[in-house]
Structure formats: C-alpha cells, structure tokens
Protein backbone atom coordinates (compact mmCIF):
# COMPACT_ATOMS: atom_id res chain seq x y z
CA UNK A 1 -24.20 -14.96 -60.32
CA UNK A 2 -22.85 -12.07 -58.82
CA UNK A 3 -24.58 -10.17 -55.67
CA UNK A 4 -24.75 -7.57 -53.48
CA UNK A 5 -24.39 -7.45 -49.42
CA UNK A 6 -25.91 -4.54 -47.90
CA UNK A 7 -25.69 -3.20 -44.26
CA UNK A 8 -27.88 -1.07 -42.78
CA UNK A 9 -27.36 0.16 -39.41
CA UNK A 10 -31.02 0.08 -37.95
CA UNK A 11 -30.32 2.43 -35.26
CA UNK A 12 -29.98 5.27 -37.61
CA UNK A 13 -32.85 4.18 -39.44
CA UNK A 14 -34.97 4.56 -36.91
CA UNK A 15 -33.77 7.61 -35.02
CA UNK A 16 -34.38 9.50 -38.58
CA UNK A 17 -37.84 8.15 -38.75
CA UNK A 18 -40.74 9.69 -37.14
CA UNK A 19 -43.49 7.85 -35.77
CA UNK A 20 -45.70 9.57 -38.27
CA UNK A 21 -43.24 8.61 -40.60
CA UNK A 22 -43.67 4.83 -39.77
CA UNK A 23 -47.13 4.57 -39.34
CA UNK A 24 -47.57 6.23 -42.38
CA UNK A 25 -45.47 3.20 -44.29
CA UNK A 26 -47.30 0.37 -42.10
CA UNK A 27 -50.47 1.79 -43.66
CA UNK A 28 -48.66 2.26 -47.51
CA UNK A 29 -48.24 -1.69 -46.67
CA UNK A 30 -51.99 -2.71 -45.60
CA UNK A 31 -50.68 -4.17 -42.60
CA UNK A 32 -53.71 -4.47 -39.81
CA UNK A 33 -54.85 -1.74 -37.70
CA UNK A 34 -53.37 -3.60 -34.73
CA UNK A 35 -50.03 -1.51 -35.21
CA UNK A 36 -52.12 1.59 -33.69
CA UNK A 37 -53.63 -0.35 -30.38
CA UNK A 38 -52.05 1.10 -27.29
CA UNK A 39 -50.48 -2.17 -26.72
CA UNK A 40 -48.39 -2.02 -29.75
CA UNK A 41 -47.55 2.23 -29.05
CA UNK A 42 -46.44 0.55 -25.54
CA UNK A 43 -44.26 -1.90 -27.46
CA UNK A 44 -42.64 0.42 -29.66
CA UNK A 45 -41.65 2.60 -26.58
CA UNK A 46 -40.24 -0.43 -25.43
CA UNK A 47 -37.97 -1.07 -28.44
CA UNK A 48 -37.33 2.51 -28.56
CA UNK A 49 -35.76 2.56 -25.09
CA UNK A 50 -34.28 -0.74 -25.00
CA UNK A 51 -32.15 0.60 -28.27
CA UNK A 52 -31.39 3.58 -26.44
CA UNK A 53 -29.82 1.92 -23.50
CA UNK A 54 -27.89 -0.35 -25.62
CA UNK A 55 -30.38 -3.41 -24.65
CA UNK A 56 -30.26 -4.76 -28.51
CA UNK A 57 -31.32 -8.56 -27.29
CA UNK A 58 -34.15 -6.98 -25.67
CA UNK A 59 -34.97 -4.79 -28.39
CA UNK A 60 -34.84 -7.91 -30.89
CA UNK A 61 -36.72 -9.59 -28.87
CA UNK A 62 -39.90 -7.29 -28.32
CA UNK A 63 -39.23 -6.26 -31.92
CA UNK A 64 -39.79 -9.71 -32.80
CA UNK A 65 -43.00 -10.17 -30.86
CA UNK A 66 -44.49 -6.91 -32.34
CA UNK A 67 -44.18 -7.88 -35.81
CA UNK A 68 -45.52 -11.02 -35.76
CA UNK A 69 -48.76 -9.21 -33.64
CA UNK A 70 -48.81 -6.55 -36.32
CA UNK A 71 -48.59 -8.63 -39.53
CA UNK A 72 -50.57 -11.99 -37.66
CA UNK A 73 -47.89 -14.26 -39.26
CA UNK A 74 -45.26 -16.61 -36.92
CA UNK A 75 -41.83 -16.24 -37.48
CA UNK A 76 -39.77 -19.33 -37.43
C-alpha cells in the first residue's frame, strides 16, 4: 500500500499562527478550558522562547507537559 511522508517544520507553523489563531482551534477542538489558565499562557511563553533561543529539548519538553494538562490524557 503506498503512502505518504510529510514534514512540517513546526517552527514556521507556529511563528505564522497567532495566539488568537490557536486558541481559536483549541476551542474548534472542545479541548478543556484549562488551555486559557495563566499557568498554561505562562507555559506557552515558555515554549515560545525556548524555540526562539534554539532550546528545542526544552521546548519538547514543556510542550509535552502542556498538552497532556490541556487535553487531561498521559502520553506514553
């Protein structure tokens, strides 16, 4: 069966993205309201500026966290 890879570069994703813009698609998804706590604006800074300064372990790894507080699921 054949497939397809595709690569997005996140970076550009986000720096095209507003926060509006993203907030606006975590509500089109019913994810909980805990994406607009202060805690979670304080994360995204976080990922924001860890990207920025080239700190993509970081980013991944307070990405990671903020996900699985927004959505309430574990990831393995």
């Amino acid at each position: 069966m054949p497939y397809v890879n595709v690569w997005v570069d996140d970076t550009d994703v986000l720096e095209d993205a507003s926060d509006d813009d993203l907030i606006k698609e975590l509500r089109r998804r019913n994810l909980p309201a805990a994406a607009e706590t202060d805690e979670a604006t304080e994360d995204l800074n976080r990922i924001f500026y860890a990207f920025y300064f080239g700190k993509q372990d970081e980013a991944v790894h307070v990405m990671r966290k903020y996900v699985q507080d927004v959505t309430g699921r574990t990831l393995p």
